[in-house]
C-alpha atoms as a PDB file:
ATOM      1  CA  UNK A   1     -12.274  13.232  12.676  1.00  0.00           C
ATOM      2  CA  UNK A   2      -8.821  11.586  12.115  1.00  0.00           C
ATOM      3  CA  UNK A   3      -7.789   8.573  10.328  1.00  0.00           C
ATOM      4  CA  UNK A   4      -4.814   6.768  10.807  1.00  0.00           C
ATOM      5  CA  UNK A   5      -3.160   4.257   7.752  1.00  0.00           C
ATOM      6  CA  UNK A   6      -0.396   2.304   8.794  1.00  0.00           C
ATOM      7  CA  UNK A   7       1.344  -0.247   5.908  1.00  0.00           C
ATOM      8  CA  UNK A   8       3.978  -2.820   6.367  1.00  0.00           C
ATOM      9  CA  UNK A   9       5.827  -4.558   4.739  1.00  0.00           C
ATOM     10  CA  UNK A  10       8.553  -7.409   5.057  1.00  0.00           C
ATOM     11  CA  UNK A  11      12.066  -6.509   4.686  1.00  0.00           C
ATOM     12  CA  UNK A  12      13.627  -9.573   5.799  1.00  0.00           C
ATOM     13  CA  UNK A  13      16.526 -10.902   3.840  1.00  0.00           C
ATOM     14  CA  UNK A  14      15.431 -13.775   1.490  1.00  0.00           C
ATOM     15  CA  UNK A  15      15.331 -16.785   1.659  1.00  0.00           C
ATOM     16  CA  UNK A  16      13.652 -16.571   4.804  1.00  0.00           C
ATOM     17  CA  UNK A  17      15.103 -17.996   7.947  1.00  0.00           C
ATOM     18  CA  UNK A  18      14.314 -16.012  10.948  1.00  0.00           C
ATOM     19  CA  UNK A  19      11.884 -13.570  10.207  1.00  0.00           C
ATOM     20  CA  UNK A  20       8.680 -12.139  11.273  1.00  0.00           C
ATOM     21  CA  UNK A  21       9.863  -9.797  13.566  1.00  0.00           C
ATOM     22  CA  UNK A  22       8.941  -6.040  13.331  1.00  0.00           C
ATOM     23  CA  UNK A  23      12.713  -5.387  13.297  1.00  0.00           C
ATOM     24  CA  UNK A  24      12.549  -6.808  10.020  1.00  0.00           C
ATOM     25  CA  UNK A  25       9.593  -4.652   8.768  1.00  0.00           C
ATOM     26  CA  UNK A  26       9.414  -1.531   7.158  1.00  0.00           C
ATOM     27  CA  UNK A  27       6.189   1.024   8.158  1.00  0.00           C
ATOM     28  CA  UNK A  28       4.310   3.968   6.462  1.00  0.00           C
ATOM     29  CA  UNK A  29       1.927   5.988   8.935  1.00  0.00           C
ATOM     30  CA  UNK A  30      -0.075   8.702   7.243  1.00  0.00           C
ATOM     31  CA  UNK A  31      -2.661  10.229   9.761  1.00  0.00           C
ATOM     32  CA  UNK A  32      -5.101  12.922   9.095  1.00  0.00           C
ATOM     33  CA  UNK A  33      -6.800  14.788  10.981  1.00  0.00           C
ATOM     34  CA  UNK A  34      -9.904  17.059   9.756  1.00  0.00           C
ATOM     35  CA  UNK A  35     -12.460  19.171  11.240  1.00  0.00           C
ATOM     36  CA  UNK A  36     -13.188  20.926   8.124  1.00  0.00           C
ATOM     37  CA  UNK A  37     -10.992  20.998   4.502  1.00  0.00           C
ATOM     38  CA  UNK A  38      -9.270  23.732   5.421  1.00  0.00           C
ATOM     39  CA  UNK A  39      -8.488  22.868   8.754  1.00  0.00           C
ATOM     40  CA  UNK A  40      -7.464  18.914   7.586  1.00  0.00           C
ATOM     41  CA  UNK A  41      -3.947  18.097   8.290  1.00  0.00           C
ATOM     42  CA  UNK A  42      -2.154  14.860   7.031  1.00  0.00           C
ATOM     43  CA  UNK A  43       1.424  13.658   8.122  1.00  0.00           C
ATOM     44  CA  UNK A  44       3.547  10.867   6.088  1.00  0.00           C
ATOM     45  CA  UNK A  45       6.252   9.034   8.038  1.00  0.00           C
ATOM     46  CA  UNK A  46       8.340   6.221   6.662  1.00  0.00           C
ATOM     47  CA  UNK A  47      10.133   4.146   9.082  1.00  0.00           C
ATOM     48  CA  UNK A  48      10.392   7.401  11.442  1.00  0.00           C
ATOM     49  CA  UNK A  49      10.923   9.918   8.963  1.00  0.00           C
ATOM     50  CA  UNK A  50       8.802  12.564   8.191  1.00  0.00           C
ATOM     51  CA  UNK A  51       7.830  12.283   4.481  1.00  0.00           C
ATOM     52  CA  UNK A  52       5.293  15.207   4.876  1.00  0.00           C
ATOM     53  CA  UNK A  53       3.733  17.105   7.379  1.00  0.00           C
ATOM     54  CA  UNK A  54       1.505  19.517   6.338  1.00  0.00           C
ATOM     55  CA  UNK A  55      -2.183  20.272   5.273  1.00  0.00           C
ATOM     56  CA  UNK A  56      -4.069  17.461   3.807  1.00  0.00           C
ATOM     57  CA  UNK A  57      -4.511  19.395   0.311  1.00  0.00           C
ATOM     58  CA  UNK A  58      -1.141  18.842  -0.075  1.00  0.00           C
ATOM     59  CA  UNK A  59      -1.085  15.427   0.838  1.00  0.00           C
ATOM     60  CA  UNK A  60      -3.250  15.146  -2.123  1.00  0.00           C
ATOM     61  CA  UNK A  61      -1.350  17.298  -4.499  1.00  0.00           C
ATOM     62  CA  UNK A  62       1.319  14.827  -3.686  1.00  0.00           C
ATOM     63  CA  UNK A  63      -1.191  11.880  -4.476  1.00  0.00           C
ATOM     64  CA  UNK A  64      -2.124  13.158  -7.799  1.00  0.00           C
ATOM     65  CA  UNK A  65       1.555  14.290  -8.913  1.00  0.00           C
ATOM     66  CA  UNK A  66       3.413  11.076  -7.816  1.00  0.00           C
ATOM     67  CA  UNK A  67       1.789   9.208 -10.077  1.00  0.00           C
ATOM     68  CA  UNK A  68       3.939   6.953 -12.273  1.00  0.00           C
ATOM     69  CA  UNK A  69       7.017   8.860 -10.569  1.00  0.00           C
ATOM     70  CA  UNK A  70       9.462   7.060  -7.990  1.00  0.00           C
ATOM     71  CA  UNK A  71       9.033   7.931  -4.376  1.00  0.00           C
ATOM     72  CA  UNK A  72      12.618   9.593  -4.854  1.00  0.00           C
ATOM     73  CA  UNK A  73      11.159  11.971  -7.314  1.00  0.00           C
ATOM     74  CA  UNK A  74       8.880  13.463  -5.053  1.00  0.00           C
ATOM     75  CA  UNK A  75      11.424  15.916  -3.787  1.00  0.00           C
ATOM     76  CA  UNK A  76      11.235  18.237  -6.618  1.00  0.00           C
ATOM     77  CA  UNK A  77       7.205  18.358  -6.994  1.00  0.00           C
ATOM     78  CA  UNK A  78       5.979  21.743  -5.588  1.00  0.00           C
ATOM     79  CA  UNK A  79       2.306  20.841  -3.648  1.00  0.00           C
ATOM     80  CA  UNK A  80       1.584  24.276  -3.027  1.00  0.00           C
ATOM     81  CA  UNK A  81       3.076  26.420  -0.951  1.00  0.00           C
ATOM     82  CA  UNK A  82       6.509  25.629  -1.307  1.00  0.00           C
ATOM     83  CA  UNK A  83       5.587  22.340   0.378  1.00  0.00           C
ATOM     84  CA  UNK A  84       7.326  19.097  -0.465  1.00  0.00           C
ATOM     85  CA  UNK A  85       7.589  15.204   0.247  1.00  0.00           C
ATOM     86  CA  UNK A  86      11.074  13.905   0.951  1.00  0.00           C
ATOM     87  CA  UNK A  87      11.694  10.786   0.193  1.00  0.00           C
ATOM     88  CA  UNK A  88      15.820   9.691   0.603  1.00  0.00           C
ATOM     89  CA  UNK A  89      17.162   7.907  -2.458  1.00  0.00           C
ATOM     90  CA  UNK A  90      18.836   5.845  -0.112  1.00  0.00           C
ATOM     91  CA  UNK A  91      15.902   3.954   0.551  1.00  0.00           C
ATOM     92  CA  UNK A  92      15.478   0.763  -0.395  1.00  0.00           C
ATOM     93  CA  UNK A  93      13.246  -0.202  -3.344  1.00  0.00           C
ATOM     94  CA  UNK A  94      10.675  -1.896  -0.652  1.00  0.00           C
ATOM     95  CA  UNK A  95      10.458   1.023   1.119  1.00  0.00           C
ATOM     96  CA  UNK A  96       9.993   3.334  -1.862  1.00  0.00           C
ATOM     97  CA  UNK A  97       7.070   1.037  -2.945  1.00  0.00           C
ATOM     98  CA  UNK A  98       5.389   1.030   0.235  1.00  0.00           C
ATOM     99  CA  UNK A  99       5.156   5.007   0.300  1.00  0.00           C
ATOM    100  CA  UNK A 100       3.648   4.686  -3.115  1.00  0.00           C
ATOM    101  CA  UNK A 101       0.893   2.361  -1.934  1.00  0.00           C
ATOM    102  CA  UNK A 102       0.127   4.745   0.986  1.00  0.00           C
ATOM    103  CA  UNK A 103      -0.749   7.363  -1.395  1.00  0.00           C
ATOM    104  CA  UNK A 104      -2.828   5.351  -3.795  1.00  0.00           C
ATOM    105  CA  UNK A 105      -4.673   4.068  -0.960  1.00  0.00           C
ATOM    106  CA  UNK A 106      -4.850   8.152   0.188  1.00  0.00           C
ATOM    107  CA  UNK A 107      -5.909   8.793  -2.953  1.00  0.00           C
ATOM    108  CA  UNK A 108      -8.859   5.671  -3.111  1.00  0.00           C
ATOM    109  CA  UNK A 109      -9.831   7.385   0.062  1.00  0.00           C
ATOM    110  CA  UNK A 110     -10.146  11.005  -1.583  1.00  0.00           C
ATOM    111  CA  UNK A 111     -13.682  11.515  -2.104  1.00  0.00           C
ATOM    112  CA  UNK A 112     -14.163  10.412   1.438  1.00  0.00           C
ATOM    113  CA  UNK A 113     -11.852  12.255   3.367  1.00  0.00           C
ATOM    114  CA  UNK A 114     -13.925  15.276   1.638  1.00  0.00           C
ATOM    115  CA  UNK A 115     -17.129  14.276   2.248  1.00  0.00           C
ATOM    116  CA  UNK A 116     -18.987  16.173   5.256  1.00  0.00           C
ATOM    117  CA  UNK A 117     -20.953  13.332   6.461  1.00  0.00           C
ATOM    118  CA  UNK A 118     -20.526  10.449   8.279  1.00  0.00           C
ATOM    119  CA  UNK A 119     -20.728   7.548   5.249  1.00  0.00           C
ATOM    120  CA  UNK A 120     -18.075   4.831   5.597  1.00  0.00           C
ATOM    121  CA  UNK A 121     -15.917   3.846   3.373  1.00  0.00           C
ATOM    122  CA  UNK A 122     -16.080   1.417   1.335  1.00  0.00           C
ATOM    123  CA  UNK A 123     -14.221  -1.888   1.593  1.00  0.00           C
ATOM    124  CA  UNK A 124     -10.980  -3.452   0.078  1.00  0.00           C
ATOM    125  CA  UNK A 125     -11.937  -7.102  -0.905  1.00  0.00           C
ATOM    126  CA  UNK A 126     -10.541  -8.561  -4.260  1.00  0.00           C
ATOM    127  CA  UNK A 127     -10.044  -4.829  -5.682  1.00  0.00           C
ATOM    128  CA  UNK A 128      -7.765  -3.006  -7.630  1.00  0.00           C
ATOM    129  CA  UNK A 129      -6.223   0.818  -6.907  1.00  0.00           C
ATOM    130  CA  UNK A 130      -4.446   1.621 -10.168  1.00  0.00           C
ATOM    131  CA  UNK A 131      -1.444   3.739 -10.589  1.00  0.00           C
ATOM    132  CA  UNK A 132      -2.728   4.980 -13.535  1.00  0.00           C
ATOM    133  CA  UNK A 133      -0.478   7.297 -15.714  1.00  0.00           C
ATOM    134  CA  UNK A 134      -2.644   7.904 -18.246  1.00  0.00           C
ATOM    135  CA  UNK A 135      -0.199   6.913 -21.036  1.00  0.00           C
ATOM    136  CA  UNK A 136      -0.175   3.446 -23.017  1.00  0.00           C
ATOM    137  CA  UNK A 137       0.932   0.607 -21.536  1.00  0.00           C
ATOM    138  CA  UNK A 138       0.941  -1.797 -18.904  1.00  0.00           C
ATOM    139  CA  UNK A 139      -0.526  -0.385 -15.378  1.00  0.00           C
ATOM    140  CA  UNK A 140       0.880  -0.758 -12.556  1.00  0.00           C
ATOM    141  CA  UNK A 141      -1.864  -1.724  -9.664  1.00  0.00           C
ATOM    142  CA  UNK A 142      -2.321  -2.795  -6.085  1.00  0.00           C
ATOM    143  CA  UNK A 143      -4.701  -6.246  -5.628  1.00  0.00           C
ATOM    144  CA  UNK A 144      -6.060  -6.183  -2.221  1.00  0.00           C
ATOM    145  CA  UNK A 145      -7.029 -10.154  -1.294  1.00  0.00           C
ATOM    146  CA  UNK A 146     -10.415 -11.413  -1.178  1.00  0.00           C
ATOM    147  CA  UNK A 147     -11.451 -13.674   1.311  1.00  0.00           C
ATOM    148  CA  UNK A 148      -9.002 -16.631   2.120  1.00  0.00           C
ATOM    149  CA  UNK A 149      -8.681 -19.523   4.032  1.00  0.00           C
ATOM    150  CA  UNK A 150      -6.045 -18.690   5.991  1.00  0.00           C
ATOM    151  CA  UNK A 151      -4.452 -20.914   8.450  1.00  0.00           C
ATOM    152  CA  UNK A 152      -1.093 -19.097   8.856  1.00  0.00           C
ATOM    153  CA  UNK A 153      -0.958 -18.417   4.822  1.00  0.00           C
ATOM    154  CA  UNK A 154      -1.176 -15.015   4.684  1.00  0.00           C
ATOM    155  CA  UNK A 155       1.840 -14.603   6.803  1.00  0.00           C
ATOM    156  CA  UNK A 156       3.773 -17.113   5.133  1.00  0.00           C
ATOM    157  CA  UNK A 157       3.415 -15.400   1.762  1.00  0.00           C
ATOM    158  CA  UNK A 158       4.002 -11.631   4.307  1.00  0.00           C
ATOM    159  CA  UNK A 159       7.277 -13.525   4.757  1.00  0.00           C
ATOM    160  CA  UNK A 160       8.253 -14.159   1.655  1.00  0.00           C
ATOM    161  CA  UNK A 161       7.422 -10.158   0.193  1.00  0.00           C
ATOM    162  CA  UNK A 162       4.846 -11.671  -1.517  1.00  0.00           C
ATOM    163  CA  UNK A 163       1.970  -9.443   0.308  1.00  0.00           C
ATOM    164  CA  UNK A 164       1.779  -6.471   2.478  1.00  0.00           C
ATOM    165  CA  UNK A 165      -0.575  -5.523   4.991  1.00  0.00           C
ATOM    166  CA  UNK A 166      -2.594  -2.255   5.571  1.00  0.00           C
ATOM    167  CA  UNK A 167      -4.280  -1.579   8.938  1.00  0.00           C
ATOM    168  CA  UNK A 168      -6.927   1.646   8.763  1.00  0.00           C
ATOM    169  CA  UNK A 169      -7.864   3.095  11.941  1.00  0.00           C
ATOM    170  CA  UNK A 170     -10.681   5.776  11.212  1.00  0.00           C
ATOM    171  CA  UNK A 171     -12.891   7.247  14.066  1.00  0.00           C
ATOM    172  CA  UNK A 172     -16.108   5.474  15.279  1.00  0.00           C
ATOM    173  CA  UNK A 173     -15.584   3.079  12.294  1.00  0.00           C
ATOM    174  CA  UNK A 174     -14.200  -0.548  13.632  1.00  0.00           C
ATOM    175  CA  UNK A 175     -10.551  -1.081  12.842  1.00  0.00           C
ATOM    176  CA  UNK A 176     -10.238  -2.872   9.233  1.00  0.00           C
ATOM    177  CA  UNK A 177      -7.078  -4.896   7.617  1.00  0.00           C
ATOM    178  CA  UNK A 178      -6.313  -6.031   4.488  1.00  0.00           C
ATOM    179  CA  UNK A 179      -3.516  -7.623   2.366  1.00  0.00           C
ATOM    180  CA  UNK A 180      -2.320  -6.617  -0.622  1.00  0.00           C
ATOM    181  CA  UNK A 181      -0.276  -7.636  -3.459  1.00  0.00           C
ATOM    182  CA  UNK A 182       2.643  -4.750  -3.894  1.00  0.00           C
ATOM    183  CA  UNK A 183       3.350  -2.591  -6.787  1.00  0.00           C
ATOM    184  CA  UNK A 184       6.341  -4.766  -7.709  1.00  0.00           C
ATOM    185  CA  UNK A 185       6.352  -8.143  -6.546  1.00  0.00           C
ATOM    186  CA  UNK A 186      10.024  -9.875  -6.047  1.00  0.00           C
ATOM    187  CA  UNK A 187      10.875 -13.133  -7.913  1.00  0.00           C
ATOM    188  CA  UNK A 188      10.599 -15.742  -5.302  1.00  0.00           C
ATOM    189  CA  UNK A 189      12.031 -19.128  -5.822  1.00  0.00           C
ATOM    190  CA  UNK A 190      10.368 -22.388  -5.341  1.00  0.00           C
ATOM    191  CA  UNK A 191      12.731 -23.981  -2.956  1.00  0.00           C
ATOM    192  CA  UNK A 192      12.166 -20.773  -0.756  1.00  0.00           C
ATOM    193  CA  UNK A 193       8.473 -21.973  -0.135  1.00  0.00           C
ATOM    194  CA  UNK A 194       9.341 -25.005   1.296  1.00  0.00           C
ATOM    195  CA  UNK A 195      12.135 -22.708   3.822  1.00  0.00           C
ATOM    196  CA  UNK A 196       9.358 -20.269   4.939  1.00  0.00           C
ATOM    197  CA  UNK A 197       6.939 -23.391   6.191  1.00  0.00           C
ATOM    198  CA  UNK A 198       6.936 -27.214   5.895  1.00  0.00           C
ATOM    199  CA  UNK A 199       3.873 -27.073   3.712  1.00  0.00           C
ATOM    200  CA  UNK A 200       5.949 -25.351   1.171  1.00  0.00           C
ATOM    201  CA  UNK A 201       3.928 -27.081  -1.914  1.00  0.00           C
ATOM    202  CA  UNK A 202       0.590 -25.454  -0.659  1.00  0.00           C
ATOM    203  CA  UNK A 203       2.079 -22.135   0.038  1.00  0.00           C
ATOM    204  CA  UNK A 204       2.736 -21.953  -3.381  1.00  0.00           C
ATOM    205  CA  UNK A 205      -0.025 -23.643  -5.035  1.00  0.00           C
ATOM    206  CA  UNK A 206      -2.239 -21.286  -2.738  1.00  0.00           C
ATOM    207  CA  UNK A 207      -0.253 -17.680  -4.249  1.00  0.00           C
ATOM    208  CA  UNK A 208      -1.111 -19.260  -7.910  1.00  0.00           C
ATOM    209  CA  UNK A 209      -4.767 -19.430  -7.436  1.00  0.00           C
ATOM    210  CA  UNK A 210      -3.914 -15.339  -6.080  1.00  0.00           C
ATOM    211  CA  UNK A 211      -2.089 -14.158  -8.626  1.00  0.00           C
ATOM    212  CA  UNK A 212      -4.678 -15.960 -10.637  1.00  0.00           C
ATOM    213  CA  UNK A 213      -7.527 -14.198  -9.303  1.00  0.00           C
ATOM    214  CA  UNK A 214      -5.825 -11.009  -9.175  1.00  0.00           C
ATOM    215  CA  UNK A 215      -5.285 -11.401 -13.091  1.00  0.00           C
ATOM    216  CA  UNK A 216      -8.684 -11.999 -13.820  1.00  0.00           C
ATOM    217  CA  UNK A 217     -10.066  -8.811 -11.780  1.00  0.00           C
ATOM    218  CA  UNK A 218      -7.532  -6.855 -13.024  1.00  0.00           C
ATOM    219  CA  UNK A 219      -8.601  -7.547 -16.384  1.00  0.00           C
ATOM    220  CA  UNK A 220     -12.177  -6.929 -16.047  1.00  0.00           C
ATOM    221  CA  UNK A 221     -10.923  -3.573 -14.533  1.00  0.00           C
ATOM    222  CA  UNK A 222      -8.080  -2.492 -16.764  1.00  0.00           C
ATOM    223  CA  UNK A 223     -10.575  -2.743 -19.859  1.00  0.00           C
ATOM    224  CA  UNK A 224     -12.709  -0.184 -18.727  1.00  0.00           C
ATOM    225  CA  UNK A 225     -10.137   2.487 -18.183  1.00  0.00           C
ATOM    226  CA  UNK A 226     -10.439   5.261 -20.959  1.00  0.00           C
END
């Protein structure tokens, strides 16, 4: 069985002009393939570059030991082996971000990567992953969108880094998509609204009621961790 997760994200320069085009987008691919747990194999690529190719254990180990730890870090975690992620400090901040969400995601999908049966997974509407670090604070989180009204919204606010967008591809299961707020969300200026689209004063009244419903979920959530 294989599964395929492709994120992308906008790394036009703001405020946006002429953007949109996949030059201007940034793209982690993690694909597994599994017959059995130990024969699963999972390769990471951002923007081209291998991140990690190896078996899909590891690509967990990595899941579990990145947590609250820049993408840069990942370099010096051992996932067994002698296996590690590499992750250029070069990279820009967007980029780093986007490999992080492509291993919570891996790691929402965890129990069903392992699972020997057929049972789909289930879906991302108006949910939460948490980066959870187990110390006290403020959690950092992805908010995947719940249903919206779209009418070329969702790739005005893709425009403006407000949103990224996750395609899964998993065998005999139909193709899903969802957006979802990042990890770290850039400021974004009023004035910049009205540049991405003519109905700039919607755009933005539209991301309040969100962010909005994002804080109220993540509430509900964030009270029942331990």
């Amino acid at each position: 069985m294989s599964t395929e997760i492709t994120l992308t994200a906008s790394t036009a320069p703001l405020p946006p002009s002429s953007i949109g085009s996949e030059e201007w987008q940034s793209v982690v691919n993690i694909r597994i393939e599994r017959t059995t747990r130990q024969l699963a194999h999972a390769k990471m690529l951002l923007d081209g570059s291998v991140v990690l190719d190896a078996r899909l254990d590891n690509l967990l180990a990595l899941c579990a030991r990145a947590i609250g730890r820049p993408a840069h870090e990942w370099s010096a975690l051992d996932l067994g082996g002698g296996v590690h992620a590499s992750v250029p400090e070069s990279y820009s901040a967007i980029q780093q971000n986007l490999a992080k969400a492509g291993l919570l995601v891996s790691l929402w999908l965890e129990p069903w990567l392992l699972r020997s049966d057929s049972e789909q997974p289930p879906e991302l509407h108006d949910d939460l992953i948490v980066d959870y670090t187990g110390a006290p604070g403020r959690q950092r989180y992805l908010y995947f969108l719940g249903s919206i009204n779209d009418d070329g919204l969702l790739d005005r606010l893709f425009r403006l880094h407000l949103i990224c967008r996750i395609d899964l591809a998993i065998e005999d299961v139909s193709p899903r998509q969802y957006y979802f707020i990042p990890l770290v969300v850039p400021g974004v200026a009023l004035h910049w609204f009205d540049e991405a689209h003519p109905s700039g004063g919607s755009t933005y009244r539209a991301w309040g009621r969100i962010r909005a419903q994002m804080a109220r979920r993540a509430q509900r959530i964030l009270r029942s961790q331990p």
